[in-house]
C-alpha atoms as a PDB file:
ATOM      1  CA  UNK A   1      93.072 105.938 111.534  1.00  0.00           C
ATOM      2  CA  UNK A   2      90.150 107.923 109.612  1.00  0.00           C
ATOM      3  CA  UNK A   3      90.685 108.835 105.910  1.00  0.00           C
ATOM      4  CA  UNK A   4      89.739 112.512 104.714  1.00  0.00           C
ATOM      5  CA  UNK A   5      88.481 112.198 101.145  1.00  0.00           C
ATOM      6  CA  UNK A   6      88.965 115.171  98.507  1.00  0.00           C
ATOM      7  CA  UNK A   7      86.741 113.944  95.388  1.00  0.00           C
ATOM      8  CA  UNK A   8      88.221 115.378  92.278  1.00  0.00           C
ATOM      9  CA  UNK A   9      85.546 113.815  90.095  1.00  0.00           C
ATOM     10  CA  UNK A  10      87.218 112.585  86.567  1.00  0.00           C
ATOM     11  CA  UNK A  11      89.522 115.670  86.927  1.00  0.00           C
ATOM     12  CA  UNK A  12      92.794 114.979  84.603  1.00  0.00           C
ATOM     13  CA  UNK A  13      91.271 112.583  83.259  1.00  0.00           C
ATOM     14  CA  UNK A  14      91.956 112.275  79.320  1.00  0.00           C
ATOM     15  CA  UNK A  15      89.894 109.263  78.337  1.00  0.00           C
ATOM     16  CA  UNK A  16      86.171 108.559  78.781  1.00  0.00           C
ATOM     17  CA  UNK A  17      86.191 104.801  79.654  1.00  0.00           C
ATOM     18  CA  UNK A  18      82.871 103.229  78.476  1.00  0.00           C
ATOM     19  CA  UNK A  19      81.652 102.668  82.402  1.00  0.00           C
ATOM     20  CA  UNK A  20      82.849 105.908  83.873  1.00  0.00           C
ATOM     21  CA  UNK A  21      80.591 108.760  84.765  1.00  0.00           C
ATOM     22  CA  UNK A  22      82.323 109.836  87.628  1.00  0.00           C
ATOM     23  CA  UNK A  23      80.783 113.247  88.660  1.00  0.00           C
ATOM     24  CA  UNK A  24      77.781 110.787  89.396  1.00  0.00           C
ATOM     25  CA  UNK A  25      80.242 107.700  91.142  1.00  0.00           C
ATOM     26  CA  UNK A  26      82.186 110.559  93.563  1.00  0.00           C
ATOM     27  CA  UNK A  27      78.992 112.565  94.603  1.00  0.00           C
ATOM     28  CA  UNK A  28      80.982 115.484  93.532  1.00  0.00           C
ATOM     29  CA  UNK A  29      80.480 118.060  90.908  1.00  0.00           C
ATOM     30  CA  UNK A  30      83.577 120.354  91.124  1.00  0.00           C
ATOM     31  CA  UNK A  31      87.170 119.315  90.765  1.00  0.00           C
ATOM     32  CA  UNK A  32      89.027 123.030  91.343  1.00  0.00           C
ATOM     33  CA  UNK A  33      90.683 124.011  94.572  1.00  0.00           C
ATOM     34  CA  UNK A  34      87.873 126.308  96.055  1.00  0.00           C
ATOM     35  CA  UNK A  35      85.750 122.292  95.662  1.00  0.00           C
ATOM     36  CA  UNK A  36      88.162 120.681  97.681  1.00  0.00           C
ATOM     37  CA  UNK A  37      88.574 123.872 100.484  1.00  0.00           C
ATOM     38  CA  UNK A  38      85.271 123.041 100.935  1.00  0.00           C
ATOM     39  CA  UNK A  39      85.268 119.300 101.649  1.00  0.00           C
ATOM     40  CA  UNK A  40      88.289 119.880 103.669  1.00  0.00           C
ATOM     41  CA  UNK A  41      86.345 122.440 105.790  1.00  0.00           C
ATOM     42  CA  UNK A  42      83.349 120.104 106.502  1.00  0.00           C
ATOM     43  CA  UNK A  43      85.504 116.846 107.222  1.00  0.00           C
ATOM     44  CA  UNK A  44      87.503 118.969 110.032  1.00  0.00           C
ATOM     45  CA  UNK A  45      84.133 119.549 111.682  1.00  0.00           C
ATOM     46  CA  UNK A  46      85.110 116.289 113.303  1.00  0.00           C
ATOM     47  CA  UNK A  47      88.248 114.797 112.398  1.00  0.00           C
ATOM     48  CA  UNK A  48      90.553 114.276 115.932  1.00  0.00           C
ATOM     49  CA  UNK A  49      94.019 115.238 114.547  1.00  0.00           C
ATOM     50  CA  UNK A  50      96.282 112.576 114.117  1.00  0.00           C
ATOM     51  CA  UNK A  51      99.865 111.478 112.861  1.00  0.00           C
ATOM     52  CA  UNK A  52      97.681 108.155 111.722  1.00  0.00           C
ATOM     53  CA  UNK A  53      95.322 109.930 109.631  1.00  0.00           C
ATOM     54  CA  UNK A  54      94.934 110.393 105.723  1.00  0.00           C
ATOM     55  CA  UNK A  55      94.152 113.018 103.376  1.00  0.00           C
ATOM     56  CA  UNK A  56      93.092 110.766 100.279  1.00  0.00           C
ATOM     57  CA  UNK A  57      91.932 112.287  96.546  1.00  0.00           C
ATOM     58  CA  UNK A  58      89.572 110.270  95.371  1.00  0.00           C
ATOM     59  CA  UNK A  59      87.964 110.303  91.767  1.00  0.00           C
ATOM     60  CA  UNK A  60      90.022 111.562  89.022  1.00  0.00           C
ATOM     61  CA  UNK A  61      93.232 110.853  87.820  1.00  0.00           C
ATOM     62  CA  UNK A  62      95.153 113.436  89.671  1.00  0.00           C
ATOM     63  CA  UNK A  63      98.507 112.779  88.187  1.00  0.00           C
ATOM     64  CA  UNK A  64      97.333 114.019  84.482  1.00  0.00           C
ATOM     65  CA  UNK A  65      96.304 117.565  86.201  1.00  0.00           C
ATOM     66  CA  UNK A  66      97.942 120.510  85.185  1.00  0.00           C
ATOM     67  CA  UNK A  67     101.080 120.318  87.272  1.00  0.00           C
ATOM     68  CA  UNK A  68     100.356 123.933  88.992  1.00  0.00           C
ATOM     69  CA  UNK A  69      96.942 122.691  89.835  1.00  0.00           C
ATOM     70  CA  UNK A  70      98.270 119.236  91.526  1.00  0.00           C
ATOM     71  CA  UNK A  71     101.117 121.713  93.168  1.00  0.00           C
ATOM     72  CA  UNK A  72      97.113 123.764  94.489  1.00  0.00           C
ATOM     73  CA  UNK A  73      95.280 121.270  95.881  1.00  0.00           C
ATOM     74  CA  UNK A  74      99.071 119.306  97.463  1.00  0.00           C
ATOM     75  CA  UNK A  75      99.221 122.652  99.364  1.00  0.00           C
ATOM     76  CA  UNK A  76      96.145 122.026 100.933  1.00  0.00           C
ATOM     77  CA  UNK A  77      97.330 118.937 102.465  1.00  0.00           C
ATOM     78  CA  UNK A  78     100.623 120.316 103.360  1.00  0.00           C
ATOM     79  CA  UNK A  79      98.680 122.834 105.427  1.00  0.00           C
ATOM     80  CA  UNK A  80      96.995 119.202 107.407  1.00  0.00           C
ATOM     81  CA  UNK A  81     100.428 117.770 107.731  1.00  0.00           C
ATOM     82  CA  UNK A  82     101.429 120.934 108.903  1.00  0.00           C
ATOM     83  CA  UNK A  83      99.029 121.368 111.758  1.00  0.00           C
ATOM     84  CA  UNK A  84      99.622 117.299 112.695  1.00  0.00           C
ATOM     85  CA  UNK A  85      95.493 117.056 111.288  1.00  0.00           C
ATOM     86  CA  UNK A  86      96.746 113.879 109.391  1.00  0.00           C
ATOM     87  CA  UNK A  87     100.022 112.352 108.715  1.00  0.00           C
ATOM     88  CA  UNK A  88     100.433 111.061 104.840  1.00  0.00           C
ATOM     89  CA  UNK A  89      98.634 111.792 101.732  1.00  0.00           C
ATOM     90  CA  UNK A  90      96.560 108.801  99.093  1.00  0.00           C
ATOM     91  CA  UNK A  91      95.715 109.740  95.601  1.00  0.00           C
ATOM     92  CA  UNK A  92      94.909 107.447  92.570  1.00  0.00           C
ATOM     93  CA  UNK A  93      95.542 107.790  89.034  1.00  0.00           C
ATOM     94  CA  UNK A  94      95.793 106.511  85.311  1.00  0.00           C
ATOM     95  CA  UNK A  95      99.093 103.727  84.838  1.00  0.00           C
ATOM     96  CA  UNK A  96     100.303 106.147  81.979  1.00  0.00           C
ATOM     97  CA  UNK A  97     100.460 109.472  84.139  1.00  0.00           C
ATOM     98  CA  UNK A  98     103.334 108.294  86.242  1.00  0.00           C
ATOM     99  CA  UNK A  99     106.895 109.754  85.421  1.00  0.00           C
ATOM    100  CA  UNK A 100     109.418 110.739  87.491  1.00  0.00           C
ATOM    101  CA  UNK A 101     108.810 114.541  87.475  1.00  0.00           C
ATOM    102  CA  UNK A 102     105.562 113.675  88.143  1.00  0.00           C
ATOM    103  CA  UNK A 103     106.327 111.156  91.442  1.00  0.00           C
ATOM    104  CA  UNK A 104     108.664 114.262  92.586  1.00  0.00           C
ATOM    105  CA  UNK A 105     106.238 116.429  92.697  1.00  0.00           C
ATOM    106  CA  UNK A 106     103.992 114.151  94.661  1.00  0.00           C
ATOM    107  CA  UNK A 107     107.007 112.972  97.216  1.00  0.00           C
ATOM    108  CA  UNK A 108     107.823 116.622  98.038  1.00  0.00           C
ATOM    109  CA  UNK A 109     104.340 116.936  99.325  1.00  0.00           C
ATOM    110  CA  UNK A 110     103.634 113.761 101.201  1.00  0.00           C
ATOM    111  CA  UNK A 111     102.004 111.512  98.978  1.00  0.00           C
ATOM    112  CA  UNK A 112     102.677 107.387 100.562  1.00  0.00           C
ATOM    113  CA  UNK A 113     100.230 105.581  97.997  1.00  0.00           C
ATOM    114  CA  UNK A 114      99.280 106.014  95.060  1.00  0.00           C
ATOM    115  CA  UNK A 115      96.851 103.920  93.304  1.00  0.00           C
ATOM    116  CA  UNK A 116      96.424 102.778  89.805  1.00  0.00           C
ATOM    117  CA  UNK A 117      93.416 102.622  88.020  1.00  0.00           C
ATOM    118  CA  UNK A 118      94.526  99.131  86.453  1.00  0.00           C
ATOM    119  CA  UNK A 119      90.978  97.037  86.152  1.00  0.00           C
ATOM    120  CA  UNK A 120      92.701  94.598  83.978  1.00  0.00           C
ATOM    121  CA  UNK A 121      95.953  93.657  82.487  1.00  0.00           C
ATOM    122  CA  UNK A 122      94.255  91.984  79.540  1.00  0.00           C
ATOM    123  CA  UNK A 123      94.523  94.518  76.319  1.00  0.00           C
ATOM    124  CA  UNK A 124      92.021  93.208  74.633  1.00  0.00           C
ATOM    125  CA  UNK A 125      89.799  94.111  77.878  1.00  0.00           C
ATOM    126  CA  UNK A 126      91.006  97.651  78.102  1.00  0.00           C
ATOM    127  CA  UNK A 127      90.583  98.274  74.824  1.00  0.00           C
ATOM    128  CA  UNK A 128      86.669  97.580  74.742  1.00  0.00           C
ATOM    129  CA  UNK A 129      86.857  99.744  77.324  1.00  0.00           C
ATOM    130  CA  UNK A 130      88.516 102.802  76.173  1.00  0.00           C
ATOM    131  CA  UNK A 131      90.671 102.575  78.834  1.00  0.00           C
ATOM    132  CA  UNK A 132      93.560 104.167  77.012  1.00  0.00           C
ATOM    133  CA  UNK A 133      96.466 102.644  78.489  1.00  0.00           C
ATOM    134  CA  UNK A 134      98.081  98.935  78.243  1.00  0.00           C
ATOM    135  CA  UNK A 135      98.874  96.761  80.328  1.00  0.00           C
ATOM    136  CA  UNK A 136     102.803  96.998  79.842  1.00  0.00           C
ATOM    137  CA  UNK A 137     102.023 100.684  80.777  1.00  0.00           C
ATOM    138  CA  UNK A 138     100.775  99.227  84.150  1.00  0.00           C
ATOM    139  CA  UNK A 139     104.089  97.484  84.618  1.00  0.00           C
ATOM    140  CA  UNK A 140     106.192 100.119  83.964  1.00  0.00           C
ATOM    141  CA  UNK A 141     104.202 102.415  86.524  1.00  0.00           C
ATOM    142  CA  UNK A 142     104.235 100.235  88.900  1.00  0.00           C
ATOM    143  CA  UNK A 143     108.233  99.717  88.930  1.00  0.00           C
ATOM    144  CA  UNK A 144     108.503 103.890  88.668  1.00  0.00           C
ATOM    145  CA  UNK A 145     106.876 103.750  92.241  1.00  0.00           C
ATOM    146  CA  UNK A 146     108.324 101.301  93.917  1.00  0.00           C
ATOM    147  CA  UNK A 147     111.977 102.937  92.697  1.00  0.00           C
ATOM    148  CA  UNK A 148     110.634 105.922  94.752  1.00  0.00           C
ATOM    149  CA  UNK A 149     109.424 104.167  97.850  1.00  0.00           C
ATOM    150  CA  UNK A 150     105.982 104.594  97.166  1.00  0.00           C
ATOM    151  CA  UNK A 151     103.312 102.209  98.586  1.00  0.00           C
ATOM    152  CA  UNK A 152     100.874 101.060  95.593  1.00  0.00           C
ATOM    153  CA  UNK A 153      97.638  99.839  95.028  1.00  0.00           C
ATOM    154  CA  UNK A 154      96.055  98.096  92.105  1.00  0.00           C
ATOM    155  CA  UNK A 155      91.830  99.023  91.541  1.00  0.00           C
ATOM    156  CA  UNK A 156      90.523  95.587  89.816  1.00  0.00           C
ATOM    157  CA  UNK A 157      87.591  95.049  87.885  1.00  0.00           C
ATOM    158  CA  UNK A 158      85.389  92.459  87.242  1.00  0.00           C
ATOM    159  CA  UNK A 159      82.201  92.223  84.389  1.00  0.00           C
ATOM    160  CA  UNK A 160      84.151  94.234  81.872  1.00  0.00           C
ATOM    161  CA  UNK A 161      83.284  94.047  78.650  1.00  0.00           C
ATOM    162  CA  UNK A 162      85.005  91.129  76.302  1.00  0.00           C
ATOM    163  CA  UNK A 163      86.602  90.462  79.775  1.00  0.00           C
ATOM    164  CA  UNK A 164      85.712  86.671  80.669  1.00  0.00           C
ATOM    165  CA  UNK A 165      86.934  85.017  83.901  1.00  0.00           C
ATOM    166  CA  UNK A 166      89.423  83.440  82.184  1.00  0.00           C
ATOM    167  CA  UNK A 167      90.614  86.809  81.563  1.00  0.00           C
ATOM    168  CA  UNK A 168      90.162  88.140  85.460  1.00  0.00           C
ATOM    169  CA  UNK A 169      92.336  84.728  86.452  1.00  0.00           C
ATOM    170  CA  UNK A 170      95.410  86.235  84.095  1.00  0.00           C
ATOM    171  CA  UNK A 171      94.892  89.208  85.223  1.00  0.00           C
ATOM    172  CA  UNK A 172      95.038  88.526  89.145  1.00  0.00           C
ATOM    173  CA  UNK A 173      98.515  86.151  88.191  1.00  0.00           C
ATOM    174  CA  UNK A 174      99.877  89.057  87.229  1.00  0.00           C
ATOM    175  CA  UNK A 175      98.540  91.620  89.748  1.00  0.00           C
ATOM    176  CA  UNK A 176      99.874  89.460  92.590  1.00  0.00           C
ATOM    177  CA  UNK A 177     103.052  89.648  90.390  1.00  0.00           C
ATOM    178  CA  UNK A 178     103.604  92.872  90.670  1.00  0.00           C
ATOM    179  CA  UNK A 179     102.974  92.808  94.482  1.00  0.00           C
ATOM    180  CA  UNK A 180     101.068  96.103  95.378  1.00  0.00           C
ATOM    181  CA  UNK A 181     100.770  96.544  99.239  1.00  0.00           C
ATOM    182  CA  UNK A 182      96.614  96.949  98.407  1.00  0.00           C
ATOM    183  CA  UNK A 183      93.781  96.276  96.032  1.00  0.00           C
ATOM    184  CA  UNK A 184      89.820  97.003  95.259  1.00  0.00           C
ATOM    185  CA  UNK A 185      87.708  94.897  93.699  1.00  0.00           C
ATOM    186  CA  UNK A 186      85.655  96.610  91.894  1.00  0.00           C
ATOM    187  CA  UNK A 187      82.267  95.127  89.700  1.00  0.00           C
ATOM    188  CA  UNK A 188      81.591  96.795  86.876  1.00  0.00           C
ATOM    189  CA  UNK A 189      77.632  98.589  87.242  1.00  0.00           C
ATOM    190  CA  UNK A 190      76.034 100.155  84.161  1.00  0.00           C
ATOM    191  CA  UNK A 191      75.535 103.836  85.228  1.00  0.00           C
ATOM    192  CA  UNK A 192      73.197 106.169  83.439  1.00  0.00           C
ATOM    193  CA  UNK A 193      74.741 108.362  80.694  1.00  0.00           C
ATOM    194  CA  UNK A 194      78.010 106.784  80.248  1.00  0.00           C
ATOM    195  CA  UNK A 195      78.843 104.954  77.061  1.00  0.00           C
ATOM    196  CA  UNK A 196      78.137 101.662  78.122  1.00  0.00           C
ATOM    197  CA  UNK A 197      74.881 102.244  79.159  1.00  0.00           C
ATOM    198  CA  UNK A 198      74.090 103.191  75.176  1.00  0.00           C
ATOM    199  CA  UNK A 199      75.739  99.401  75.008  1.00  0.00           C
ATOM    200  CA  UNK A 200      73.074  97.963  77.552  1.00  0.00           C
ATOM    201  CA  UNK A 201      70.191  99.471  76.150  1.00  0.00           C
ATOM    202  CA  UNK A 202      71.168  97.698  72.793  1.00  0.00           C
ATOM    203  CA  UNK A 203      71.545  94.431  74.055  1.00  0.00           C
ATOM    204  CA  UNK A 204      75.684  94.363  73.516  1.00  0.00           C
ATOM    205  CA  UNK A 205      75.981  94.215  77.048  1.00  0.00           C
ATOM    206  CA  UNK A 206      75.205  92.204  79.509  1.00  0.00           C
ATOM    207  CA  UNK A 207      76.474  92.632  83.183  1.00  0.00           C
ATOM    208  CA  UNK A 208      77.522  90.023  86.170  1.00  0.00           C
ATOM    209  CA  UNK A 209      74.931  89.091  88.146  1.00  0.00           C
ATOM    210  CA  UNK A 210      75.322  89.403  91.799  1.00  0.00           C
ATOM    211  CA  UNK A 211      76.150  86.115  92.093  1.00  0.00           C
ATOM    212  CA  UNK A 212      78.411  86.105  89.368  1.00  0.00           C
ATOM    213  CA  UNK A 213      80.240  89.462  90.854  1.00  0.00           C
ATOM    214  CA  UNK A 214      80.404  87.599  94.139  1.00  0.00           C
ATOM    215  CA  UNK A 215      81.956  84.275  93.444  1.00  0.00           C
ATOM    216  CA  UNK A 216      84.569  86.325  90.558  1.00  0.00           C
ATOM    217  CA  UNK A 217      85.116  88.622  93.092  1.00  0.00           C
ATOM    218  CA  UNK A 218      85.653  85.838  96.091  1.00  0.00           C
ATOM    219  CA  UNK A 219      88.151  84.168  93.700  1.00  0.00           C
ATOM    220  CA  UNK A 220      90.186  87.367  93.375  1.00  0.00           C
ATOM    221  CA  UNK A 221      90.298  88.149  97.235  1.00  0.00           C
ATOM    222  CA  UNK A 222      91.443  84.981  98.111  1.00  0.00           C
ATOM    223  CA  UNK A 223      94.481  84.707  95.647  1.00  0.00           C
ATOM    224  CA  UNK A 224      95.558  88.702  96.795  1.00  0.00           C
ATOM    225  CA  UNK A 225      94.948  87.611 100.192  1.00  0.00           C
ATOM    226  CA  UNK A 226      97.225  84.515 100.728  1.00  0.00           C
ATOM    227  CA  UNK A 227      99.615  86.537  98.392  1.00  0.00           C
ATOM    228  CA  UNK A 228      99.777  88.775 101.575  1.00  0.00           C
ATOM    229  CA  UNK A 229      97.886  91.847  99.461  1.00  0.00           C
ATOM    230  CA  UNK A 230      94.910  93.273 101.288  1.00  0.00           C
ATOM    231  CA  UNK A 231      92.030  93.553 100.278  1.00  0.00           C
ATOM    232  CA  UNK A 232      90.534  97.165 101.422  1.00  0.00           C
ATOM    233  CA  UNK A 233      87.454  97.401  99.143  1.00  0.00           C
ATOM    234  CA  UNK A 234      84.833  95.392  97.694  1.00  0.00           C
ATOM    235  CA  UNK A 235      82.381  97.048  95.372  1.00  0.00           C
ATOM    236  CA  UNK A 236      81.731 101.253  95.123  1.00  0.00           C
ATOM    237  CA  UNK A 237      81.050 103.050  98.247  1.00  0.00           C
ATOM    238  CA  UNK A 238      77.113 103.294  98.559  1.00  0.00           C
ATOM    239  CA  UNK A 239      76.945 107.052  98.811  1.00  0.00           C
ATOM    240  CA  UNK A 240      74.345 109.051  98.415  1.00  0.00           C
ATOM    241  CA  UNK A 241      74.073 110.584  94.736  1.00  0.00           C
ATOM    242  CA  UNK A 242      75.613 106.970  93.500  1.00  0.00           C
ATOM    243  CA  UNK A 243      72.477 105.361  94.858  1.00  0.00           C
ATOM    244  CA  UNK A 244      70.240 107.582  93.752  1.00  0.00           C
ATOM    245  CA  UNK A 245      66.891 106.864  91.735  1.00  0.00           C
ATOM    246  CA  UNK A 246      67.830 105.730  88.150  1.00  0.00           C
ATOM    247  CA  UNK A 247      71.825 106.543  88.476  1.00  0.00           C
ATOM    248  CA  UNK A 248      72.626 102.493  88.711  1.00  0.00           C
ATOM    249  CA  UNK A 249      71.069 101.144  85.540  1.00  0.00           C
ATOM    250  CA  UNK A 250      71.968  97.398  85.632  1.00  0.00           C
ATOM    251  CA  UNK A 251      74.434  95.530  87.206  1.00  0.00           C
ATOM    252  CA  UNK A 252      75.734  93.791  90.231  1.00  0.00           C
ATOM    253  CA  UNK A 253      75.163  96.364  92.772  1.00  0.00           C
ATOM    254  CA  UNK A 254      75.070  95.774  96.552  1.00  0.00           C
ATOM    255  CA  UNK A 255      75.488  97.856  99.539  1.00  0.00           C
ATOM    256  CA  UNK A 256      77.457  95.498 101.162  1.00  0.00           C
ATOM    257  CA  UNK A 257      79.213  93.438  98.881  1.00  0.00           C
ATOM    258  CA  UNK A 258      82.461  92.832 100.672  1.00  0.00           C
ATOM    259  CA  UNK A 259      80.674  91.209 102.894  1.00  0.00           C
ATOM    260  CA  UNK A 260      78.382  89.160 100.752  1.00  0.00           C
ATOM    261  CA  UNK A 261      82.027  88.054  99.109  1.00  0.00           C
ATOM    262  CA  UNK A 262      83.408  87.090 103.046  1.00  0.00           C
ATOM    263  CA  UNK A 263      80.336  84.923 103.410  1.00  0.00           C
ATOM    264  CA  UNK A 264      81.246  82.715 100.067  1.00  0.00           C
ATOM    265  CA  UNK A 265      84.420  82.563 101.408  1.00  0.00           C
ATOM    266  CA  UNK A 266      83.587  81.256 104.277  1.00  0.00           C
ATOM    267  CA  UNK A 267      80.687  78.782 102.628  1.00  0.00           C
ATOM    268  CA  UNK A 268      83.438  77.343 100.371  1.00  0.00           C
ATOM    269  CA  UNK A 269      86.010  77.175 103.679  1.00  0.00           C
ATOM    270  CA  UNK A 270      83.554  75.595 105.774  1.00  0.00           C
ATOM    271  CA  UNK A 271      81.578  72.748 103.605  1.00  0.00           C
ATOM    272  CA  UNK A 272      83.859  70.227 103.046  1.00  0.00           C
ATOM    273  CA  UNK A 273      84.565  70.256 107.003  1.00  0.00           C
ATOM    274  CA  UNK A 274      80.655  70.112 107.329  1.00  0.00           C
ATOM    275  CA  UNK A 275      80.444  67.206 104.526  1.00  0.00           C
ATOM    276  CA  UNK A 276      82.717  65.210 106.785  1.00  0.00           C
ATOM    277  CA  UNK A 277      80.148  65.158 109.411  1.00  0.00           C
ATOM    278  CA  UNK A 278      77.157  64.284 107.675  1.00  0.00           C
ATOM    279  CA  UNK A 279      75.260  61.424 109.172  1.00  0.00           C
ATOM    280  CA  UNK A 280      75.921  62.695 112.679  1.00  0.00           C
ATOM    281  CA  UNK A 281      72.765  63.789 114.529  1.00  0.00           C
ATOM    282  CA  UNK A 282      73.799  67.400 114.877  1.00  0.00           C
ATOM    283  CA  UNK A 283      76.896  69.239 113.789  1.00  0.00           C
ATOM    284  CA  UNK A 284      77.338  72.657 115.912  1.00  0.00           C
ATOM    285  CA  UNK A 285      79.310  75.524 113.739  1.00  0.00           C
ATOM    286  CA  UNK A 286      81.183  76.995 116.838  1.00  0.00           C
ATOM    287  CA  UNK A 287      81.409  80.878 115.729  1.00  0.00           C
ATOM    288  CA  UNK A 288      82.947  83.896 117.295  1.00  0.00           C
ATOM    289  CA  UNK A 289      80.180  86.317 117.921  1.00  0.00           C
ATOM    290  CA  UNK A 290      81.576  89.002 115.394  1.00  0.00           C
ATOM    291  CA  UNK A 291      81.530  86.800 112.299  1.00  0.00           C
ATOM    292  CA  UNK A 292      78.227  85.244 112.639  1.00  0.00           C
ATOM    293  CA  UNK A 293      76.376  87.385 110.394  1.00  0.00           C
ATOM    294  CA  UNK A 294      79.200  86.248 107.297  1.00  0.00           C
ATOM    295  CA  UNK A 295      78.489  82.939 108.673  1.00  0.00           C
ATOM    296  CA  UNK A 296      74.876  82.631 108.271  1.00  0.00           C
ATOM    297  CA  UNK A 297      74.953  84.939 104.705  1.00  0.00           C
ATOM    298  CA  UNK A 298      72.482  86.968 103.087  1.00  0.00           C
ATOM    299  CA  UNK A 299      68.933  86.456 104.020  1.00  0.00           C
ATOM    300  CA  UNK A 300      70.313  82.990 106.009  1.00  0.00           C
ATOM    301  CA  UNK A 301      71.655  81.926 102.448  1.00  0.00           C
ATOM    302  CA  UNK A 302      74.500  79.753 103.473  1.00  0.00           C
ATOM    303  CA  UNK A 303      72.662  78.089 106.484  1.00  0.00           C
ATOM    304  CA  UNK A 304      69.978  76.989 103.971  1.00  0.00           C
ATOM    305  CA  UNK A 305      72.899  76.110 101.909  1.00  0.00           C
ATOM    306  CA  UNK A 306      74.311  74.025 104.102  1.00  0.00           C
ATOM    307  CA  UNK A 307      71.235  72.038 105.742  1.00  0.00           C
ATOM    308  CA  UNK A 308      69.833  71.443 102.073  1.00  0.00           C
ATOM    309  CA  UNK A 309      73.371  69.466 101.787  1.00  0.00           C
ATOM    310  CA  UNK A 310      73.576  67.885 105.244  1.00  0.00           C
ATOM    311  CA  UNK A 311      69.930  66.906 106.123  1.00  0.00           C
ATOM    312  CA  UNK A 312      68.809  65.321 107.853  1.00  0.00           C
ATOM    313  CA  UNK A 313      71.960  66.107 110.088  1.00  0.00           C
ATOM    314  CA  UNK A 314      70.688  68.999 111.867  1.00  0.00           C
ATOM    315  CA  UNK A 315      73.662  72.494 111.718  1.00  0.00           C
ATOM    316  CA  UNK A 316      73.665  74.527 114.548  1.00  0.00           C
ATOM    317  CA  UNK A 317      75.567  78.021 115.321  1.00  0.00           C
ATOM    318  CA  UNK A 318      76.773  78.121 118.726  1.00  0.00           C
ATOM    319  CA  UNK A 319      78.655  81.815 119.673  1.00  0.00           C
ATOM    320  CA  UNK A 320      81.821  81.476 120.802  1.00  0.00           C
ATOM    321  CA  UNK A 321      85.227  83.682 122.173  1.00  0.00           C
ATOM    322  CA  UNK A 322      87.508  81.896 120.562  1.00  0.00           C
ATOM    323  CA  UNK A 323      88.706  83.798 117.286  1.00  0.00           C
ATOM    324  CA  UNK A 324      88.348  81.287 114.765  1.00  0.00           C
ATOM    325  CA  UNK A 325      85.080  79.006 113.483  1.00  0.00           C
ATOM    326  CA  UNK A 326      85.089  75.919 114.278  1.00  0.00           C
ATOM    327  CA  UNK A 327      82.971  72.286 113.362  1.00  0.00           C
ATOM    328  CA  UNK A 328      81.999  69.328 116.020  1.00  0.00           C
ATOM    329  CA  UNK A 329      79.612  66.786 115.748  1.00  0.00           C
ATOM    330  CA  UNK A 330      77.892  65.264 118.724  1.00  0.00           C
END
């Protein structure tokens, strides 16, 4: 399956949330139809048609465009679906732009998922944020598309303002409440000219620290995941403009934070098992050949972790087939 993105950067949108600049988040600077022609055009330079592929709109809130210009840029996906170039249609919005004329329009032309901008269900939270919507809003949404057979997805946040992790906690119970078929975890970054960056430079705000962002962030993949809701993002996509000098102010930002969050998952799986052993001579962490860079961490993090805890028992990584990480001591 590959996904064709259409960026429609904070097109529709009818709030400016205190974190969002999002011409500078979707690398994109136009949201009209001739914009998304022409990221169409370069991603069928070498997408391999297929039934399992995905036109997706990224970026704005596509359900609060003008109606005619969400019927525009739906035609240009009907024109993939016709040719067989993909097979469904993604798009993500605001909670309070779903209705049912709306979800009509989007059924006639393919949509599957849509996805809610939710990042919290806490009103106080969305309310320092200028989100714009409520959390009951978010609830009634959500029931609107499942009525209609749509598959949904929830976008989380976490290191909002006023939002402790109290707050995140509530806010997952409920999320895994409403069981979406997928979430993102998103942590909020302070990005230049946006309204929270005014806050930063004052002092009123102070973002997550990576670590911080990682163990919130663990915490809220492993209660989707056992409630059988996966997980396909961790943190923005790295692109190119996003990472640019001086875009990211502050913040928790990694490249690869899904998988710094997999590797605290698996420290917190694995050191109790390891615990058990301690005293033996050696204790070998029996790992299938895929995972072993999650196993070890960042810079070796969770093997230093772990040997700080056990010595003088000497931890070992052996490579493995098998498909699941194992502990022996000899």
């Amino acid at each position: 399956m590959a996904i064709l993105p259409i960026f429609i950067p904070h097109a529709g949108c009818p709030h400016q949330c205190v974190f969002c600049n999002q011409k500078t988040i979707s690398g994109q600077k136009n949201a009209a139809v001739s914009g998304a022609q022409e990221q169409i055009k370069r991603w069928l330079q070498w997408l391999r048609p297929s039934a399992n592929n995905e036109a997706a709109f990224y970026g704005g809130s596509f359900t609060a465009l003008d109606m005619k210009l969400q019927e525009q840029l739906l035609q240009l996906t009907d024109e993939l679906l016709a040719q067989g170039i993909i097979g469904s249609v993604r798009l993500s919005t605001r909670p309070d732009c779903i209705d049912e004329e709306r979800l009509t329009l989007l059924r006639r032309h393919g949509v599957k998922l849509v996805e809610l901008g939710v990042q919290s269900l806490d009103d106080r939270v969305l309310l320092a944020a200028g989100r714009g919507h409520n959390a009951a809003e978010v609830v009634k949404a959500v029931k609107l598309l499942r009525n209609r057979d749509f598959k949904i997805g929830l976008q989380l946040m976490v290191g909002m303002p006023l939002q402790s992790f109290a707050s995140v906690r509530d806010t997952v119970q409920q999320a895994v409440a409403l069981r979406p078929d997928i979430a993102r975890i998103y942590p909020l970054l302070v990005i230049k000219d946006t309204p929270l960056a005014a806050s930063w430079y004052k002092g009123e705000y102070i973002p997550l620290t990576i670590e911080e962002a990682v163990r919130q962030s663990a915490w809220i993949y492993e209660r989707l995941t056992r409630a059988g809701i996966r997980v396909i993002r961790v943190g923005l996509q790295p692109d190119e403009e996003l990472c640019a000098p001086g875009n990211i102010l502050a913040g928790p930002f990694h490249p690869s934070m899904g998988e710094l969050v997999q590797s605290f998952l698996l420290r917190e799986q694995l050191t109790d098992k390891l615990l058990a052993l301690k005293g033996a001579e050696q204790v070998i962490i029996h790992c299938p050949a895929r995972q072993e860079s999650k196993l070890r961490g960042s810079k070796n993090c969770n093997m230093l972790y772990w040997q700080q805890l056990m010595t003088p028992t000497q931890i070992v990584v052996q490579k493995v087939s098998a498909d699941e990480i194992t502990v022996s001591a000899i």
